[in-house]
C-alpha atoms as a PDB file:
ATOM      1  CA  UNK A   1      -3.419 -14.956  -5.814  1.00  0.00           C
ATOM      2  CA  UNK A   2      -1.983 -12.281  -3.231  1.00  0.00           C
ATOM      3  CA  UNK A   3       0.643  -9.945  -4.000  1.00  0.00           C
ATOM      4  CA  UNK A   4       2.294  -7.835  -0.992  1.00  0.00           C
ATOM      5  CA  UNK A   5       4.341  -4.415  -2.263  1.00  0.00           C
ATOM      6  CA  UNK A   6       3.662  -3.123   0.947  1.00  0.00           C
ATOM      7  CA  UNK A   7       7.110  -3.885   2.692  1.00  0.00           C
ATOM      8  CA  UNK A   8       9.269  -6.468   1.104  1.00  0.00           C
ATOM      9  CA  UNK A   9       7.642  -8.247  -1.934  1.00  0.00           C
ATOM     10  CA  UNK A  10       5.764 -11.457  -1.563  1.00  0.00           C
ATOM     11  CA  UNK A  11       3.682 -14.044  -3.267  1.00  0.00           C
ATOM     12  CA  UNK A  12       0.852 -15.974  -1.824  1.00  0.00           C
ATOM     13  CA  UNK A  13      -1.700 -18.316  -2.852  1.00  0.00           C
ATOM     14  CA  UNK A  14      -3.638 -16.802  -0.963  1.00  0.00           C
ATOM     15  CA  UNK A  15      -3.660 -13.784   1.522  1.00  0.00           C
ATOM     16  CA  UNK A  16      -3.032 -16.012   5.154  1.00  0.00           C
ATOM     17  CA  UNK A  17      -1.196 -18.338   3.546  1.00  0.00           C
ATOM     18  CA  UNK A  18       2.711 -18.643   3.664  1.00  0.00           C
ATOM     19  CA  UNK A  19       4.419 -16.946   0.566  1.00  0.00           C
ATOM     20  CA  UNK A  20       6.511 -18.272  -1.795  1.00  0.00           C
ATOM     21  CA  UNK A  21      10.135 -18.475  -2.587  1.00  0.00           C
ATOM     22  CA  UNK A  22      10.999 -15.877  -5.219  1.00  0.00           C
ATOM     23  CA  UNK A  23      14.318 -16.644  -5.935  1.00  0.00           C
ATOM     24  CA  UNK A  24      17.297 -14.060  -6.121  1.00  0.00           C
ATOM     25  CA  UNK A  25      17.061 -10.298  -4.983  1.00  0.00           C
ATOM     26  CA  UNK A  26      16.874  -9.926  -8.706  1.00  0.00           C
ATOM     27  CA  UNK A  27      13.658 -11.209  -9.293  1.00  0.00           C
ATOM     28  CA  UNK A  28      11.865  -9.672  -6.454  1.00  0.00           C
ATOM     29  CA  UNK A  29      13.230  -6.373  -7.698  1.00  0.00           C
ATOM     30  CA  UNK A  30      11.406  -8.150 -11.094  1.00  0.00           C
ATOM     31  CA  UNK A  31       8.222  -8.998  -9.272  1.00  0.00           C
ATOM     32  CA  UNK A  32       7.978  -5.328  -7.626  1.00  0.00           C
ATOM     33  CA  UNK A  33       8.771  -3.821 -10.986  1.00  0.00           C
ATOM     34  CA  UNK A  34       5.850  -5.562 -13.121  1.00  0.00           C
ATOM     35  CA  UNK A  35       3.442  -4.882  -9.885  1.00  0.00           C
ATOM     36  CA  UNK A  36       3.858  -1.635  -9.776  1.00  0.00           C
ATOM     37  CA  UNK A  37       3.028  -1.354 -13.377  1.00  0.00           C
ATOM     38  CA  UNK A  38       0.257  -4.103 -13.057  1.00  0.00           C
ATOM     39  CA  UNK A  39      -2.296  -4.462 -15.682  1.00  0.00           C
ATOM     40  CA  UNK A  40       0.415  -2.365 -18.204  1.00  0.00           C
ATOM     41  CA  UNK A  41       3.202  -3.757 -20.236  1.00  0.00           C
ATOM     42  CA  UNK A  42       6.455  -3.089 -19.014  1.00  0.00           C
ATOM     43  CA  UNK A  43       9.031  -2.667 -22.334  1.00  0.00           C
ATOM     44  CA  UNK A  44      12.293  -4.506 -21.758  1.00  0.00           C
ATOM     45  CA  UNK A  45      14.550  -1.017 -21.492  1.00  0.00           C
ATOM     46  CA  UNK A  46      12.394  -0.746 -18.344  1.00  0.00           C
ATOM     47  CA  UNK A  47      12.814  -3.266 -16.711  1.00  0.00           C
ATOM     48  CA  UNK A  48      16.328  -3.586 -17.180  1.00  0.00           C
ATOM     49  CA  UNK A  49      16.535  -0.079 -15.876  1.00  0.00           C
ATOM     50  CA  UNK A  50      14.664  -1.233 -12.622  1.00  0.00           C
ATOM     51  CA  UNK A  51      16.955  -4.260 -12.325  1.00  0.00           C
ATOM     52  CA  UNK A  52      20.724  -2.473 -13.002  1.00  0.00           C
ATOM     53  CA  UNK A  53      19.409   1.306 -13.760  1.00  0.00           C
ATOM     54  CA  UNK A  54      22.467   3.327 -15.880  1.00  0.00           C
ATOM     55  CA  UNK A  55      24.629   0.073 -15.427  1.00  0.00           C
ATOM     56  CA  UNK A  56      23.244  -2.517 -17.182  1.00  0.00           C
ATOM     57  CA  UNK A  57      25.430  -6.084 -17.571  1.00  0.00           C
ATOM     58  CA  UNK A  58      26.608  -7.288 -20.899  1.00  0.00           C
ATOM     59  CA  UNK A  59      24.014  -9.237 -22.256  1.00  0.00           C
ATOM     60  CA  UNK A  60      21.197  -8.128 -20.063  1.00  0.00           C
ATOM     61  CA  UNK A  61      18.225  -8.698 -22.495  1.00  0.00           C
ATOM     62  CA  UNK A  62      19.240 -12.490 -22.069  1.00  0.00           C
ATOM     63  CA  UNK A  63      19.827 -12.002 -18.567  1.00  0.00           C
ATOM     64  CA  UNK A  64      16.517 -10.276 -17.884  1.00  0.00           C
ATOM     65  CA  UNK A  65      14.666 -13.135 -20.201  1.00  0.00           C
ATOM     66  CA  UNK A  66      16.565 -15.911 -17.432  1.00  0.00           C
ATOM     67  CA  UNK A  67      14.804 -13.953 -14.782  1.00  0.00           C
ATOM     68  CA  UNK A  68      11.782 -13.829 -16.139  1.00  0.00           C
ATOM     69  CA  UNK A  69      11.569 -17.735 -16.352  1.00  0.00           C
ATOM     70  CA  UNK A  70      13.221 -17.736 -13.147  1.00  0.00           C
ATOM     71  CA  UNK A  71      10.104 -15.970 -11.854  1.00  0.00           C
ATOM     72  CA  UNK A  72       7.480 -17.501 -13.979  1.00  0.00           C
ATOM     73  CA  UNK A  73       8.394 -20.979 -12.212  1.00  0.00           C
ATOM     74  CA  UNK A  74       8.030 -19.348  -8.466  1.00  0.00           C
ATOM     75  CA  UNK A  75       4.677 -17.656  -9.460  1.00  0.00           C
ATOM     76  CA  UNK A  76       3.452 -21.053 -11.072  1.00  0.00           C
ATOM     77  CA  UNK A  77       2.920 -22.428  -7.765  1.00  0.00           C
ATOM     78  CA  UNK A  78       0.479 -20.328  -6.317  1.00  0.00           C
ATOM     79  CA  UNK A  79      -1.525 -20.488  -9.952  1.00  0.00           C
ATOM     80  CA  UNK A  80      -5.260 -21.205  -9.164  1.00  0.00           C
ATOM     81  CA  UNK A  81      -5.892 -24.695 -11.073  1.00  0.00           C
ATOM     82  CA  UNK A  82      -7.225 -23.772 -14.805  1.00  0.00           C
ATOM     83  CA  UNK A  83      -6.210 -20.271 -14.188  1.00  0.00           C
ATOM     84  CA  UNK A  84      -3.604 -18.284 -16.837  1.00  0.00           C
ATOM     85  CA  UNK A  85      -0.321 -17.465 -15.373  1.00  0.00           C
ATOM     86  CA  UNK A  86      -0.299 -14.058 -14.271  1.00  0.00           C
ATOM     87  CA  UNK A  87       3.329 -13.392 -16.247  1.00  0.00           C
ATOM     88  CA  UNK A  88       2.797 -12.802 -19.975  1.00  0.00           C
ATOM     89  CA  UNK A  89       5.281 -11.916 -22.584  1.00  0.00           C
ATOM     90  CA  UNK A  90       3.577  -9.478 -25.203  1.00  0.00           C
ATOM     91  CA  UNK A  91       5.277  -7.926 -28.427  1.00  0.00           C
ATOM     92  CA  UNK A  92       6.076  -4.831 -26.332  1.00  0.00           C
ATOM     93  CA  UNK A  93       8.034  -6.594 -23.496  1.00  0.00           C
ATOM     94  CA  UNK A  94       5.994  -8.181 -20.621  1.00  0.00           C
ATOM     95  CA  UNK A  95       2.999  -7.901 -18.413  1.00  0.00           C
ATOM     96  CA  UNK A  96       1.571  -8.806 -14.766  1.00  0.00           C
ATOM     97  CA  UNK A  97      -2.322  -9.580 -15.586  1.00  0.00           C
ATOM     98  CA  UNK A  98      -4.151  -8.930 -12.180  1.00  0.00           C
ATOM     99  CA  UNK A  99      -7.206 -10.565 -13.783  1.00  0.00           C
ATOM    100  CA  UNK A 100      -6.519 -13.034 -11.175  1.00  0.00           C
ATOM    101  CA  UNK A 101      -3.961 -11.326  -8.881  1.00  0.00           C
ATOM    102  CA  UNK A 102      -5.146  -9.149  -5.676  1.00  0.00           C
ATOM    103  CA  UNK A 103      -2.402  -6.282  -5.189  1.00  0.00           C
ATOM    104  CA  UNK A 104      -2.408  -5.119  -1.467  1.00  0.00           C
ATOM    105  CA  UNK A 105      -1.996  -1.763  -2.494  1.00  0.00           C
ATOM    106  CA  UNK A 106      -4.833  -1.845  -4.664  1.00  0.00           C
ATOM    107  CA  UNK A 107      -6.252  -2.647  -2.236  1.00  0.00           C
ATOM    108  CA  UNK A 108      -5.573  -0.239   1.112  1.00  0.00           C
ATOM    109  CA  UNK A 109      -6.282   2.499  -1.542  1.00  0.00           C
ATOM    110  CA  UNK A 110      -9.714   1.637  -2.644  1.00  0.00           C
ATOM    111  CA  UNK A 111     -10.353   1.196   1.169  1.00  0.00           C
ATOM    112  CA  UNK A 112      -9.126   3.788   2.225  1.00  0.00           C
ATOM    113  CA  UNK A 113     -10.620   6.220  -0.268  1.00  0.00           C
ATOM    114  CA  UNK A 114     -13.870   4.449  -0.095  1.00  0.00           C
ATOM    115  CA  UNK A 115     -13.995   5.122   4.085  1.00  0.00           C
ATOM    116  CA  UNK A 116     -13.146   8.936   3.829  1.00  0.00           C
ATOM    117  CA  UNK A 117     -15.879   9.170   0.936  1.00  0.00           C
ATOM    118  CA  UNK A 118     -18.481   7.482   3.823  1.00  0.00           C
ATOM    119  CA  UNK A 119     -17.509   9.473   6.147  1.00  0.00           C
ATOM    120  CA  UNK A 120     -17.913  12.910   4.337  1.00  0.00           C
ATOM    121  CA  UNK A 121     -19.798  14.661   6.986  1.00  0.00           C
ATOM    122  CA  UNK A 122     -17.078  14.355   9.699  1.00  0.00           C
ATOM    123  CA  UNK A 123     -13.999  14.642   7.598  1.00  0.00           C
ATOM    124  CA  UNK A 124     -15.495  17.906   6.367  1.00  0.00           C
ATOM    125  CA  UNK A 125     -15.780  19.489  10.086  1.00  0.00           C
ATOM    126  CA  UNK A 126     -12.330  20.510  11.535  1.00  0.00           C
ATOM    127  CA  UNK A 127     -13.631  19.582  14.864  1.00  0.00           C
ATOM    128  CA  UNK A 128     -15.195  16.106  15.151  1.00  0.00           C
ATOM    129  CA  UNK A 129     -18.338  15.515  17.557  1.00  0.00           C
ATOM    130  CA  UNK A 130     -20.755  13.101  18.409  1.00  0.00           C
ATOM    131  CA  UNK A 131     -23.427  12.189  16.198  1.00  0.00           C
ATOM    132  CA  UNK A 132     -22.550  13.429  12.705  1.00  0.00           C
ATOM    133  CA  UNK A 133     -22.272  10.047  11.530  1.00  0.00           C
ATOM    134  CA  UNK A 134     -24.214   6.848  13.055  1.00  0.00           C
ATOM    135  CA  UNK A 135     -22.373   5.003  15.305  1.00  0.00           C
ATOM    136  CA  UNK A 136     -22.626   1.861  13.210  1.00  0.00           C
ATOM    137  CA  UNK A 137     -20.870   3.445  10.241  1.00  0.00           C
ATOM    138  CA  UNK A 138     -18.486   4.552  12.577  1.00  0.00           C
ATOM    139  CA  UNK A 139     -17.873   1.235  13.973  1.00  0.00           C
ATOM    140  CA  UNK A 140     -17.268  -0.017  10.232  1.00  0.00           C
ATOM    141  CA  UNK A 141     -15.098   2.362   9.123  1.00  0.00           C
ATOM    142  CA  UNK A 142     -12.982   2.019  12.317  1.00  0.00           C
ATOM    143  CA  UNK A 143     -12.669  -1.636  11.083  1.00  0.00           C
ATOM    144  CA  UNK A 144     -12.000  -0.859   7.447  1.00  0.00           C
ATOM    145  CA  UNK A 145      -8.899   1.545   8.147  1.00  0.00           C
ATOM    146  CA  UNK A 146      -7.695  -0.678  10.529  1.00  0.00           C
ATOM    147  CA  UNK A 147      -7.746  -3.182   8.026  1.00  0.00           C
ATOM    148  CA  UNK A 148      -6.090  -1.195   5.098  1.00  0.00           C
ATOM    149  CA  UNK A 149      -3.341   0.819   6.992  1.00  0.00           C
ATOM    150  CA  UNK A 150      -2.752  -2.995   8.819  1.00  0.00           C
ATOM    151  CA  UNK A 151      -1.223  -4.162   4.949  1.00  0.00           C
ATOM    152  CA  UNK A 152       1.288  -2.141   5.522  1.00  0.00           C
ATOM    153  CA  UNK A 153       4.517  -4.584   6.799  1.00  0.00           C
ATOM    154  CA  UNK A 154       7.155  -1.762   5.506  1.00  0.00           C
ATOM    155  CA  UNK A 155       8.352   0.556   3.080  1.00  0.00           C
ATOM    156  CA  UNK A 156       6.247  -0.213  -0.328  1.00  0.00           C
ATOM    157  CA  UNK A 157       8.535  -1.338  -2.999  1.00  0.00           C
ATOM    158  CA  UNK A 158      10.970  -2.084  -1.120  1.00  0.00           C
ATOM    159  CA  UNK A 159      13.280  -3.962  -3.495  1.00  0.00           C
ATOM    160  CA  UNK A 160      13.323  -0.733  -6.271  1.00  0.00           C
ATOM    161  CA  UNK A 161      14.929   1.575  -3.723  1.00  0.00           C
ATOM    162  CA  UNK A 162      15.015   5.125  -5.256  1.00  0.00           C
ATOM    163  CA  UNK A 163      13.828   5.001  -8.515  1.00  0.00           C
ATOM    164  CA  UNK A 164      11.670   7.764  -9.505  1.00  0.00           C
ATOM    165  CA  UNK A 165       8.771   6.122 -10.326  1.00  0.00           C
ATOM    166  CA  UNK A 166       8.741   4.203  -6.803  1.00  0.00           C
ATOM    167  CA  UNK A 167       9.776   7.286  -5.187  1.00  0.00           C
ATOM    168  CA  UNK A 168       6.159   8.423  -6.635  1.00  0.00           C
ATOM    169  CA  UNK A 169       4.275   5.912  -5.780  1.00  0.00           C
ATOM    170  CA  UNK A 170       5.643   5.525  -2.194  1.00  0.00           C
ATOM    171  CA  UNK A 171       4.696   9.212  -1.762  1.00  0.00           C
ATOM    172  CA  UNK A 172       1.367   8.803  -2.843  1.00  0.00           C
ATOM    173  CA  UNK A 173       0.406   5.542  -0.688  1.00  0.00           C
ATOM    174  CA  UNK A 174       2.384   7.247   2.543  1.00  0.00           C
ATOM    175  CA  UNK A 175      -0.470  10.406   1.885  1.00  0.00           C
ATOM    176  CA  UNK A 176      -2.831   7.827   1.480  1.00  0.00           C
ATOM    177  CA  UNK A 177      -1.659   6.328   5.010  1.00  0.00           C
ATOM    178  CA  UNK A 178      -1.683   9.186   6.662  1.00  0.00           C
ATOM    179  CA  UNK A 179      -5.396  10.839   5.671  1.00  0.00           C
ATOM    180  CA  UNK A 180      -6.609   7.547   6.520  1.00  0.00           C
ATOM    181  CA  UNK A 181      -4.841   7.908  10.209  1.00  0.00           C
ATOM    182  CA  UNK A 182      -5.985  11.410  10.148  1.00  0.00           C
ATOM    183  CA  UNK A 183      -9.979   9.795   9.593  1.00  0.00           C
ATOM    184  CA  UNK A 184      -9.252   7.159  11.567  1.00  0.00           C
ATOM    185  CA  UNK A 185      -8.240   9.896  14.755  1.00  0.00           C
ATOM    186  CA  UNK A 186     -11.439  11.521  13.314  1.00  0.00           C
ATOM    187  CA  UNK A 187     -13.679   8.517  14.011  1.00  0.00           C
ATOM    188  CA  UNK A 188     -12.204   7.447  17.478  1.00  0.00           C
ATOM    189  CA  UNK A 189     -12.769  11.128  18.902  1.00  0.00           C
ATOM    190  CA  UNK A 190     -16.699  10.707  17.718  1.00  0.00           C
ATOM    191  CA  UNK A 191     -16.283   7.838  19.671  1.00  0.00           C
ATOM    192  CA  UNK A 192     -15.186   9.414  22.731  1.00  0.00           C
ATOM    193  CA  UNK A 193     -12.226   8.010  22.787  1.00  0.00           C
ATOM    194  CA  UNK A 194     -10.437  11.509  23.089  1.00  0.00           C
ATOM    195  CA  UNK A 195      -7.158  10.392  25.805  1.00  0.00           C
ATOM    196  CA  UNK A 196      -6.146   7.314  23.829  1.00  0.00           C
ATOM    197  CA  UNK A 197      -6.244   9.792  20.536  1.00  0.00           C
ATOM    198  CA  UNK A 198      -4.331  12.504  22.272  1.00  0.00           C
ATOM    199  CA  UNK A 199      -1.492   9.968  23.093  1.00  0.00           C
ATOM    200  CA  UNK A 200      -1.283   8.377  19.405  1.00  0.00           C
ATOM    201  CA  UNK A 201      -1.237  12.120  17.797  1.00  0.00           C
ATOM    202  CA  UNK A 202       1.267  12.895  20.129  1.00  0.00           C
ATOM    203  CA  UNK A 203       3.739  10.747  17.877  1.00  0.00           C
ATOM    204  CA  UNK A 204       2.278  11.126  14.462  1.00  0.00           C
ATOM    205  CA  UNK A 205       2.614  15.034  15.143  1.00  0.00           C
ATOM    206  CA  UNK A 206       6.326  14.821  15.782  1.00  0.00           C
ATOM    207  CA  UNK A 207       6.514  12.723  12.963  1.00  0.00           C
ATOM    208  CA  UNK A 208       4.719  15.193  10.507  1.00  0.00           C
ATOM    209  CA  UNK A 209       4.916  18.648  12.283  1.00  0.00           C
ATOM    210  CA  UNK A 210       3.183  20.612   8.798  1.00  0.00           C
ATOM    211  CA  UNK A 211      -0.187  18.152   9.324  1.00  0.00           C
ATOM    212  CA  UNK A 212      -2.910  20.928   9.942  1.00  0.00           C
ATOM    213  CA  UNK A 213      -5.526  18.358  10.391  1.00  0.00           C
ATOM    214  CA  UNK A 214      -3.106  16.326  12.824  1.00  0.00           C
ATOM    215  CA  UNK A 215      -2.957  19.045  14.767  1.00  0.00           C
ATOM    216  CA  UNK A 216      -6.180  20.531  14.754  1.00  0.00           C
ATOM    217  CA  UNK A 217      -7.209  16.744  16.026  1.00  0.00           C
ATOM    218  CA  UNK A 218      -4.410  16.984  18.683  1.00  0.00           C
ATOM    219  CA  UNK A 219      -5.908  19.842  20.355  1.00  0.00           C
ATOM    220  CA  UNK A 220      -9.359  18.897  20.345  1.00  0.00           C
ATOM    221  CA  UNK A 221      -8.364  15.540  21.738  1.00  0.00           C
ATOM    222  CA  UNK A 222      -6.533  16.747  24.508  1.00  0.00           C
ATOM    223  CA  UNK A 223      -9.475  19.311  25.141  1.00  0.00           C
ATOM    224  CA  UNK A 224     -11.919  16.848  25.662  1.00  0.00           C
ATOM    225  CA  UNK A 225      -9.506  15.097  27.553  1.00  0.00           C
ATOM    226  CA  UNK A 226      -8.852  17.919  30.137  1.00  0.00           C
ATOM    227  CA  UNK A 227      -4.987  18.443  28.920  1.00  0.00           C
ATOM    228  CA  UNK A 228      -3.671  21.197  27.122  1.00  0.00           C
ATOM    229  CA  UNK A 229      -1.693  21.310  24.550  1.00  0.00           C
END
């Protein structure tokens, strides 16, 4: 099973296939909740704080419990054949089980750490140049940052707006995001590919004027490009 918290939530069966219907905006803010504390068990205050924060309904432990079986339905349709569903109720309140569940956040950050740990000799020199890493582990991790910062479809969590803890965890995927832009720049100016780099940092240094990196990459970019900057 496939779960996408990077942009609006979703559930898939699997990761190219069509996701499923959720139900209400309440139980995708449910679904976001549990994933961002995957593997943990989420008490009941907690999740009712995620749903209605300082407001809570009357009656929202039963309300919360209706969502909950709400969601357990949508999720049972993307359940592997013989496989537990991924929703459990503990003594403590309730937990999403990723024994069987791919996160896509999990997964752009073990990507994304694992390609700046292989590329270790250019991510350590401020100024990139040719042959500090072999061209075919360039050409891979090219491919693998394309492939993690590609999950992203919009702002993660979406659905749990600005509560602290997504606040947090947004932050740390959007620094995440933008190293791996930073390597991926890196990469494509070992690959000579020094105009098309100048353009793209051209943007992402508006965007994020206190970047030292993104700016040291700018300028040797547009050096090797015969611009200044």
């Amino acid at each position: 099973m496939w779960l996408a918290v990077l942009g609006p939530v979703e559930m898939h069966r699997e990761q190219a296939s069509p996701p499923v219907a959720l139900g209400t905006r309440k139980h995708r803010v449910l679904l976001a909740a549990l994933a961002l504390g995957a593997g943990n068990v989420q008490s009941v205050d907690t999740l009712i704080d995620y749903l209605w924060g300082d407001r809570p309904p009357a009656g929202a432990h039963g309300t919360l419990q209706a969502y909950v079986s709400g969601l357990r339905r949508a999720l049972a349709t993307v359940v592997p054949e013989g496989a537990e569903p991924p929703l459990r109720t503990t003594s403590g309140g309730y937990v999403l089980d990723t024994s069987a569940l791919t996160i896509d956040a999990g997964v752009a950050s073990a990507l994304m750490h694992e390609v700046h740990r292989r590329l270790g000799p250019l991510v350590r020199h401020a100024i990139p140049g040719p042959g500090v890493v072999a061209a075919d582990v360039l050409d891979q991790a090219a491919h693998d940052l394309d492939t993690a910062t590609g999950l992203w479809r919009g702002r993660p969590y979406d659905e749990l707006g600005e509560h602290p803890q997504a606040v947090a965890e947004r932050a740390r995927l959007d620094e995440l995001r933008l190293v791996a832009c930073e390597d991926r720049a890196a990469v494509r100016l070992a690959q000579g590919e020094h105009a098309t780099v100048a353009a793209e940092l051209e943007s992402l240094t508006t965007q994020h004027p206190l970047r030292e990196r993104l700016w040291t990459l700018r300028a040797v970019a547009l050096a090797r490009s015969g611009r200044q900057a």
